[in-house]
C-alpha atoms as a PDB file:
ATOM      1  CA  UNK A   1       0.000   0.000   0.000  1.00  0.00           C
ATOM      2  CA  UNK A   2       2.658   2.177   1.265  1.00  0.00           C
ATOM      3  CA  UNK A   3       3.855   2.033  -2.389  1.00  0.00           C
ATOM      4  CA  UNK A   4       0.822   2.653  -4.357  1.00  0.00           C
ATOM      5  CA  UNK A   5       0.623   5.577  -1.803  1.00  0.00           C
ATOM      6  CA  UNK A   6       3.825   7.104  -2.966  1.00  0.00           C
ATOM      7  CA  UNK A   7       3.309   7.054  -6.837  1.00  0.00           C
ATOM      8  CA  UNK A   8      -0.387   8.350  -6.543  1.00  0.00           C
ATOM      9  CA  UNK A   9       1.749  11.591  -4.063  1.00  0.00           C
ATOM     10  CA  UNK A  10       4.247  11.593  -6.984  1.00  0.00           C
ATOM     11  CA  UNK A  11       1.870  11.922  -9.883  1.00  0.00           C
ATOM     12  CA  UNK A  12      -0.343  14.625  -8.203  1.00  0.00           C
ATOM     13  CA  UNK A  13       2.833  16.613  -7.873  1.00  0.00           C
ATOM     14  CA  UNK A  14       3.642  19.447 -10.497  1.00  0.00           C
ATOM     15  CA  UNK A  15       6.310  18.998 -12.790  1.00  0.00           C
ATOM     16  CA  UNK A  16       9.230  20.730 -11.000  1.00  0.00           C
ATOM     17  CA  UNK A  17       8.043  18.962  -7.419  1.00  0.00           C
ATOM     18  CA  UNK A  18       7.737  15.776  -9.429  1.00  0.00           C
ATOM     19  CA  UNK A  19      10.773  14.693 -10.986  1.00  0.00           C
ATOM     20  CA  UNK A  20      12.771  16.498  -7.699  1.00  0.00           C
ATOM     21  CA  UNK A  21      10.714  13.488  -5.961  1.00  0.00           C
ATOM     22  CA  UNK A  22      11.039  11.286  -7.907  1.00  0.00           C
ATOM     23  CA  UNK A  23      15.058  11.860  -8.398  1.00  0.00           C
ATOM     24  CA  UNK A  24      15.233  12.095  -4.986  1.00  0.00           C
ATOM     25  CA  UNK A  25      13.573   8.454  -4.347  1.00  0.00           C
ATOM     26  CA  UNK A  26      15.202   6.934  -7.436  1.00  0.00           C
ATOM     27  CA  UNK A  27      18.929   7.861  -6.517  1.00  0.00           C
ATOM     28  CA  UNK A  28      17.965   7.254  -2.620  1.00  0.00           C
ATOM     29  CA  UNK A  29      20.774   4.769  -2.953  1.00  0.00           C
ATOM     30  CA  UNK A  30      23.368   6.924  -3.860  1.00  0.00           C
ATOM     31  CA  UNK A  31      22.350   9.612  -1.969  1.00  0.00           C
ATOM     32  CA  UNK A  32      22.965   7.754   1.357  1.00  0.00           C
ATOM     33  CA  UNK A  33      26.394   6.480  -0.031  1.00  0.00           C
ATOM     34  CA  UNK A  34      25.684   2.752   0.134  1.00  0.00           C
ATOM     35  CA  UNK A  35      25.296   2.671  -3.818  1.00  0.00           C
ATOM     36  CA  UNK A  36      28.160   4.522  -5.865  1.00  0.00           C
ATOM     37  CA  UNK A  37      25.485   4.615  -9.127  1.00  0.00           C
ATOM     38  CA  UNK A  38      22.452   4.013 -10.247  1.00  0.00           C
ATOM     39  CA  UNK A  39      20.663   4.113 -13.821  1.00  0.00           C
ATOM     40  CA  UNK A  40      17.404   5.289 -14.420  1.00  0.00           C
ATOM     41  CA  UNK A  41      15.084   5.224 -17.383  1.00  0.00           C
ATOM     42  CA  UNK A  42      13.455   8.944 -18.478  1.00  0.00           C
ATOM     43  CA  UNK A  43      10.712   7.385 -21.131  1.00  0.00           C
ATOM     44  CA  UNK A  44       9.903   9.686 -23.712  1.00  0.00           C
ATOM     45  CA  UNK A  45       5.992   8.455 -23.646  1.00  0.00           C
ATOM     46  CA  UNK A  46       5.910   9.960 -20.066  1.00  0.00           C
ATOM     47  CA  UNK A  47       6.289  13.747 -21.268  1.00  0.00           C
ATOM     48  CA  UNK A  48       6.004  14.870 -17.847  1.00  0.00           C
ATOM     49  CA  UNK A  49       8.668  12.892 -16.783  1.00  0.00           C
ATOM     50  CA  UNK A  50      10.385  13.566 -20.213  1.00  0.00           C
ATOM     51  CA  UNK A  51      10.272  17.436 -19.778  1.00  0.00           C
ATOM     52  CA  UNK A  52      10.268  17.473 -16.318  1.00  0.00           C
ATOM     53  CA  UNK A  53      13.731  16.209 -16.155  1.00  0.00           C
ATOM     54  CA  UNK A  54      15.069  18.033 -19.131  1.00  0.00           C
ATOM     55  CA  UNK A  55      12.840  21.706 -17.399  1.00  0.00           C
ATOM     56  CA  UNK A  56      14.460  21.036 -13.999  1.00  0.00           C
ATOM     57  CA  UNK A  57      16.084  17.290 -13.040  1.00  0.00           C
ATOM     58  CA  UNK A  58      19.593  18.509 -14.307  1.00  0.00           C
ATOM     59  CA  UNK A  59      19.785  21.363 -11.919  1.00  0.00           C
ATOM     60  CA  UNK A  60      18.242  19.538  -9.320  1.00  0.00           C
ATOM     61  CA  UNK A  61      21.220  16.743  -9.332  1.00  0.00           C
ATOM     62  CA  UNK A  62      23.786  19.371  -9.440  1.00  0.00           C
ATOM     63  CA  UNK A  63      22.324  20.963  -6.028  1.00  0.00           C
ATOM     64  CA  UNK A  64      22.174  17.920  -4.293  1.00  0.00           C
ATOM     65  CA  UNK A  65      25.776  17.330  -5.134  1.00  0.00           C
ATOM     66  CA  UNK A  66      25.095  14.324  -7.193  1.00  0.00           C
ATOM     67  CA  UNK A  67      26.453  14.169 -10.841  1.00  0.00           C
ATOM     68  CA  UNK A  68      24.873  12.296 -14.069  1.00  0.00           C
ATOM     69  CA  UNK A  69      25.418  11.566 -17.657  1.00  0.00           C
ATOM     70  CA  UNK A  70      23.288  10.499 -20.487  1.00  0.00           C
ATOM     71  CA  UNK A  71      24.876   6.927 -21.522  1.00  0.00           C
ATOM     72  CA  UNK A  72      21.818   6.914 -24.382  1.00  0.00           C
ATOM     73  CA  UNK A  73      18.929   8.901 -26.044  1.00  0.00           C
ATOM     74  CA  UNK A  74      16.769   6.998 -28.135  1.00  0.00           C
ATOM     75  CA  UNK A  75      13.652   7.799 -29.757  1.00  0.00           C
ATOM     76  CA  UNK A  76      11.599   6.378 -26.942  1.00  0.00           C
ATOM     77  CA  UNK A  77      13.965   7.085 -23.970  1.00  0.00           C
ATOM     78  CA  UNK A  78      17.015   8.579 -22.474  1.00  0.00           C
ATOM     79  CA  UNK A  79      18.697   6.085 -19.844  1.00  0.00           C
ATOM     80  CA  UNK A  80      20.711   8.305 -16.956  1.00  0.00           C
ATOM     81  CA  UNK A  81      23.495   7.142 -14.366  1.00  0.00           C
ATOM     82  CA  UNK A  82      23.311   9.096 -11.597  1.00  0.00           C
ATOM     83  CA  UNK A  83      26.563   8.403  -9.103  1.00  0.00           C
ATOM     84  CA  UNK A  84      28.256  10.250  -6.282  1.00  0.00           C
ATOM     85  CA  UNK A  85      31.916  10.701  -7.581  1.00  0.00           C
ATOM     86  CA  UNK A  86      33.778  10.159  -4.785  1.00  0.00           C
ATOM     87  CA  UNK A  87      32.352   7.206  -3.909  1.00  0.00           C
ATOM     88  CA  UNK A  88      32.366   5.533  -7.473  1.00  0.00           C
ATOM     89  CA  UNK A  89      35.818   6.619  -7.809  1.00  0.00           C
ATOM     90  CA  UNK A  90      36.311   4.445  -4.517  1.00  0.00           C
ATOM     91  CA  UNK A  91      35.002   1.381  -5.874  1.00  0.00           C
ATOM     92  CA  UNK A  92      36.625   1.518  -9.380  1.00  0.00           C
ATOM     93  CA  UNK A  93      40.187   1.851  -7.724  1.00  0.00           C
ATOM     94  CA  UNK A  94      40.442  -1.951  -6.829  1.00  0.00           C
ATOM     95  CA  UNK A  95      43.280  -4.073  -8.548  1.00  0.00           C
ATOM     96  CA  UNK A  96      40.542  -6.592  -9.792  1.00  0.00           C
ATOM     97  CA  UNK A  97      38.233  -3.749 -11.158  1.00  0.00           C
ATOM     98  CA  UNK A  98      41.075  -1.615 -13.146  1.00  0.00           C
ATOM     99  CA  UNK A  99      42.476  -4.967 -14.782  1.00  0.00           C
ATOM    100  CA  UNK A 100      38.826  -5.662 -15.615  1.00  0.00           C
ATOM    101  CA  UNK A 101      38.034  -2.134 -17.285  1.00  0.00           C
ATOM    102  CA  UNK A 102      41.283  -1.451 -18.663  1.00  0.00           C
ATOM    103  CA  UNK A 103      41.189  -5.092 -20.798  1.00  0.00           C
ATOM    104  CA  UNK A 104      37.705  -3.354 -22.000  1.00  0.00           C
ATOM    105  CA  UNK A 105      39.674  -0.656 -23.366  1.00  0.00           C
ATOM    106  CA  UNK A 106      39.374   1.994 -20.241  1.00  0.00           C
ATOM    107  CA  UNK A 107      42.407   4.198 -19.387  1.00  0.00           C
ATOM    108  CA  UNK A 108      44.820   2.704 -17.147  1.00  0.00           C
ATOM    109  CA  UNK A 109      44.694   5.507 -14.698  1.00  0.00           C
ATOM    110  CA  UNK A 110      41.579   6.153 -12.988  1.00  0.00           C
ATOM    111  CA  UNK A 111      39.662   9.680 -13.920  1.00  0.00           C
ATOM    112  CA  UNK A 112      36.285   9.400 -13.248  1.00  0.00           C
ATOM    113  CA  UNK A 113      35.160  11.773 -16.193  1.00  0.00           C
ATOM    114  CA  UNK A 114      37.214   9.632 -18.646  1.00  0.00           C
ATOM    115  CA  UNK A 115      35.437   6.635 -17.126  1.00  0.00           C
ATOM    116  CA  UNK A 116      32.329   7.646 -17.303  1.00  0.00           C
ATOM    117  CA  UNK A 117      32.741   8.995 -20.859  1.00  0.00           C
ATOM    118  CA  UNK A 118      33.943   5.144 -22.036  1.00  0.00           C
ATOM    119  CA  UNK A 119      31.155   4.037 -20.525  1.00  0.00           C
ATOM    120  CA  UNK A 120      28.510   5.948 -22.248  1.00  0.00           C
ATOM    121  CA  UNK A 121      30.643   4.854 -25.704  1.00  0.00           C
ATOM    122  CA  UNK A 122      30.692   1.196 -24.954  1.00  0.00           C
ATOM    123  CA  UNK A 123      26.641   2.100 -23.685  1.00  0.00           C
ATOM    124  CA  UNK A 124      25.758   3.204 -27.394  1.00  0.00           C
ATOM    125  CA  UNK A 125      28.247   0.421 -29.219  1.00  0.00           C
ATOM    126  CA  UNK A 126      27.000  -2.744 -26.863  1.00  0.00           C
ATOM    127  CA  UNK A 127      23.704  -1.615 -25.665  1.00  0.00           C
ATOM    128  CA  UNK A 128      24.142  -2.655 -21.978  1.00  0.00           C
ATOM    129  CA  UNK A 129      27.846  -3.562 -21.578  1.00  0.00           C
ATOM    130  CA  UNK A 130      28.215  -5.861 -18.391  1.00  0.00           C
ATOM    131  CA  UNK A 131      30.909  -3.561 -16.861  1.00  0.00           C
ATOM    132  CA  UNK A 132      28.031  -1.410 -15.937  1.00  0.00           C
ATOM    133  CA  UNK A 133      27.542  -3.885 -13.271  1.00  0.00           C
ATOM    134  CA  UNK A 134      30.849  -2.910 -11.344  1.00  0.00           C
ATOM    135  CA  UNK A 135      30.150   1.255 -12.164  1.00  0.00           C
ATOM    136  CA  UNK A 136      26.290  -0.181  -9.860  1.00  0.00           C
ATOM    137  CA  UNK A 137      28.168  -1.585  -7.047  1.00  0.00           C
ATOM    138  CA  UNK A 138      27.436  -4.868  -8.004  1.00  0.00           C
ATOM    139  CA  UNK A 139      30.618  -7.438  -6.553  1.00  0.00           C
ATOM    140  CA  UNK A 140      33.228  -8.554  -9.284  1.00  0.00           C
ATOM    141  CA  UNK A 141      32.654 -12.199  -8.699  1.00  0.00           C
ATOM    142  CA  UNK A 142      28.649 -11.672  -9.643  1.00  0.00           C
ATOM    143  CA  UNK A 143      29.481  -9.289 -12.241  1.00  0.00           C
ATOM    144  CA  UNK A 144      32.324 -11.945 -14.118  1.00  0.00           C
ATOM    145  CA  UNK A 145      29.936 -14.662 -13.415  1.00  0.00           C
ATOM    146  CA  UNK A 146      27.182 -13.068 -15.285  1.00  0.00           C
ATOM    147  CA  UNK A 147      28.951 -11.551 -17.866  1.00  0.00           C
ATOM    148  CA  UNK A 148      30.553 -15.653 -18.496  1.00  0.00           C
ATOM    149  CA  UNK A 149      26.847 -17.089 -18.699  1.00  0.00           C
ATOM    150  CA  UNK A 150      27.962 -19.062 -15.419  1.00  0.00           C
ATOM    151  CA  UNK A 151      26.811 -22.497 -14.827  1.00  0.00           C
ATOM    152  CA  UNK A 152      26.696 -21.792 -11.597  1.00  0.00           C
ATOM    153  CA  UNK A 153      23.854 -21.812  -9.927  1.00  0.00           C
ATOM    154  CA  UNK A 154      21.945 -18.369  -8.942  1.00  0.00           C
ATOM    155  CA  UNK A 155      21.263 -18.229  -5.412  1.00  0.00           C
ATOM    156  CA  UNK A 156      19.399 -15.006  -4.856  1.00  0.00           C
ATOM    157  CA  UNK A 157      18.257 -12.643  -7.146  1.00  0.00           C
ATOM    158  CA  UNK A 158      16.899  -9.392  -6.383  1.00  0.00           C
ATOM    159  CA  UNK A 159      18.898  -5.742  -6.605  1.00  0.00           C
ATOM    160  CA  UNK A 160      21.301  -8.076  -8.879  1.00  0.00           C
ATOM    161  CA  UNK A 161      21.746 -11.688  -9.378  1.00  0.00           C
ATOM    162  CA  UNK A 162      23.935 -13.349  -7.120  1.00  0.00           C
ATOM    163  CA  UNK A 163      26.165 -16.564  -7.289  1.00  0.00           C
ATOM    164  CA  UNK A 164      28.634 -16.249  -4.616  1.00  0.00           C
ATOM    165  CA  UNK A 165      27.976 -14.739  -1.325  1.00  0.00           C
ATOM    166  CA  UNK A 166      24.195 -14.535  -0.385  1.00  0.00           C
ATOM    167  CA  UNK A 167      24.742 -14.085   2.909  1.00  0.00           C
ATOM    168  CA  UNK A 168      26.469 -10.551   2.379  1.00  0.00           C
ATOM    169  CA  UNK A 169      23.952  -9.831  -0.545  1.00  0.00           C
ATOM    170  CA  UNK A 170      21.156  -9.674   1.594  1.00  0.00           C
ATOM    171  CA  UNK A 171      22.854  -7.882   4.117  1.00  0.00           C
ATOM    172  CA  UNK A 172      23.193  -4.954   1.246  1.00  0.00           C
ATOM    173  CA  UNK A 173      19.614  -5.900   0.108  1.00  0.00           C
ATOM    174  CA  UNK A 174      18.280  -4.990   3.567  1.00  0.00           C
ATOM    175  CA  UNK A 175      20.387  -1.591   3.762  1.00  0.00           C
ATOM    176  CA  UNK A 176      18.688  -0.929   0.142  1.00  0.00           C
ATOM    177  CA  UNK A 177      15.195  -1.203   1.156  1.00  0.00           C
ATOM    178  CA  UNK A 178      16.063   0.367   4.155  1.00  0.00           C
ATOM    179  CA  UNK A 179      17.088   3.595   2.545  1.00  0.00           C
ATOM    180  CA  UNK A 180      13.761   3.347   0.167  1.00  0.00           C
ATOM    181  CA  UNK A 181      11.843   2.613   2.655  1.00  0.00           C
ATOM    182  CA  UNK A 182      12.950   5.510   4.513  1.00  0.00           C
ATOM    183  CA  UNK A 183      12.454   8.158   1.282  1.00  0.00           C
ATOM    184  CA  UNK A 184       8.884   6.832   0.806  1.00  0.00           C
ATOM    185  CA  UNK A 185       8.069   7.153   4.545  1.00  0.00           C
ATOM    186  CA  UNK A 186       9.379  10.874   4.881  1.00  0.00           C
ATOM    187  CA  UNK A 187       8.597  11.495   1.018  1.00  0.00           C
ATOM    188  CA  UNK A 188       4.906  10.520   1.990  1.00  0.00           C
ATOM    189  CA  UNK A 189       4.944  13.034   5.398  1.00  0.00           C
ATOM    190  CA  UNK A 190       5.355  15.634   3.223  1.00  0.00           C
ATOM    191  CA  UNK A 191       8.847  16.664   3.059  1.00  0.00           C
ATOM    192  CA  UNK A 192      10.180  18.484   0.098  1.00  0.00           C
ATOM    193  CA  UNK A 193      12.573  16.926  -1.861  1.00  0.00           C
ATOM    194  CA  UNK A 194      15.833  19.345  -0.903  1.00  0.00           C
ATOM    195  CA  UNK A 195      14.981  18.497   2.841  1.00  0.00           C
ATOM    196  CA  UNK A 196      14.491  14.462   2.275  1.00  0.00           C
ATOM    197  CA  UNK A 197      17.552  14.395   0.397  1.00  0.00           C
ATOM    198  CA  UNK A 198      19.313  15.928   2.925  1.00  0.00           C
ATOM    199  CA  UNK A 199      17.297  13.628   5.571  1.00  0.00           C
ATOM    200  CA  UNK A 200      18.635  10.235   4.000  1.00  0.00           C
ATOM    201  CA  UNK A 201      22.337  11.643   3.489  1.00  0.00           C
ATOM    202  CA  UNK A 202      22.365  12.864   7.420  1.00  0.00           C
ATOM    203  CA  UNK A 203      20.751   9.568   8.259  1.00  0.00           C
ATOM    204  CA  UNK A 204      22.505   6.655   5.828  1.00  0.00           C
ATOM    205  CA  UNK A 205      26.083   8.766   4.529  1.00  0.00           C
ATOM    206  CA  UNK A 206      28.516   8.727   7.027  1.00  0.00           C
ATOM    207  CA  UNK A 207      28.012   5.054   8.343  1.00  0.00           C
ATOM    208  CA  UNK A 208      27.775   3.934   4.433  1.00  0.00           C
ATOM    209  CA  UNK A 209      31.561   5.250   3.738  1.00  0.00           C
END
């Protein structure tokens, strides 16, 4: 219910209160620092979404000290990766992650912008290249496992699919809906969307990092 709630709040909203809210809940994750990036779908056939984000979601992300990049416009949508750039530089900078990338054709040393900008090439050459995975968060064993068409067996699938260590994955899966959980409740008490954003970062950030 609590859901249904929260989209009928979100779609009685005008357009700049909308897609601030609806930023805000989508990039939750990031915003309390236990998620380095996220993507997110704008569909064209939404206009109010569409227009919404072009109108006022950019400068929204920039105040809330998040940053983004268009990895793909289509004729029917624009796909977004929102991240928090200290904390995705954090996860790229491990050994198994830069021999990973850079055998995918990314720069040997770590810039962020560069990354990002190979990433929204391979995006538009591969569709969905499966190093997205590791810009997500997602662990390197699950991320080579998938990209390998594993026979392994897939023990738990739910924010990703997972093959190696469940236990820890729903550990994180709990901290996710945690975090949502908490932007729905506060979103739903009538906080704007400056204040909840603030809200999860004072209440998730510093134990996330």
């Amino acid at each position: 219910m609590k859901y249904l709630d929260f989209y009928k709040r979100l779609d009685s909203m005008k357009n700049k209160e909308y897609i601030e809210n609806f930023l805000v809940y989508n990039s939750s994750l990031v915003i309390a620092g236990v998620k380095p990036a996220v993507t997110v779908t704008m569909k064209k056939s939404n206009r109010k979404l569409h227009n919404s984000w072009t109108s006022y979601g950019k400068s929204f992300l920039k105040n809330i000290n998040l940053k983004f990049i268009e990895l793909r416009e289509s004729d029917s949508s624009i796909i977004v990766m929102i991240y928090d750039e200290s904390i995705l530089e954090k996860e790229l900078n491990r050994k198994t992650h830069i021999e990973f990338l850079v055998n995918m054709g990314y720069p040997f040393e770590i810039k962020i912008n560069e990354y990002v900008n190979t990433l929204k090439y391979r995006y538009d050459q591969y569709h969905c290249p499966h190093e997205l995975g590791l810009f997500l968060g997602i662990p390197f064993e699950d991320v080579k496992d998938f990209m390998e068409c594993t026979t392994k067996q897939c023990l738990l699938c739910g924010y990703w699919k997972v093959y190696n260590d469940s236990n820890k994955a729903k550990i994180i899966f709990n901290k996710y809906d945690r975090v949502k959980e908490y932007a729905i409740k506060n979103m739903l008490e009538g906080n704007s969307s400056r204040d909840l954003a603030l809200s999860i970062k004072n209440s998730f950030y510093i134990n996330a990092i």
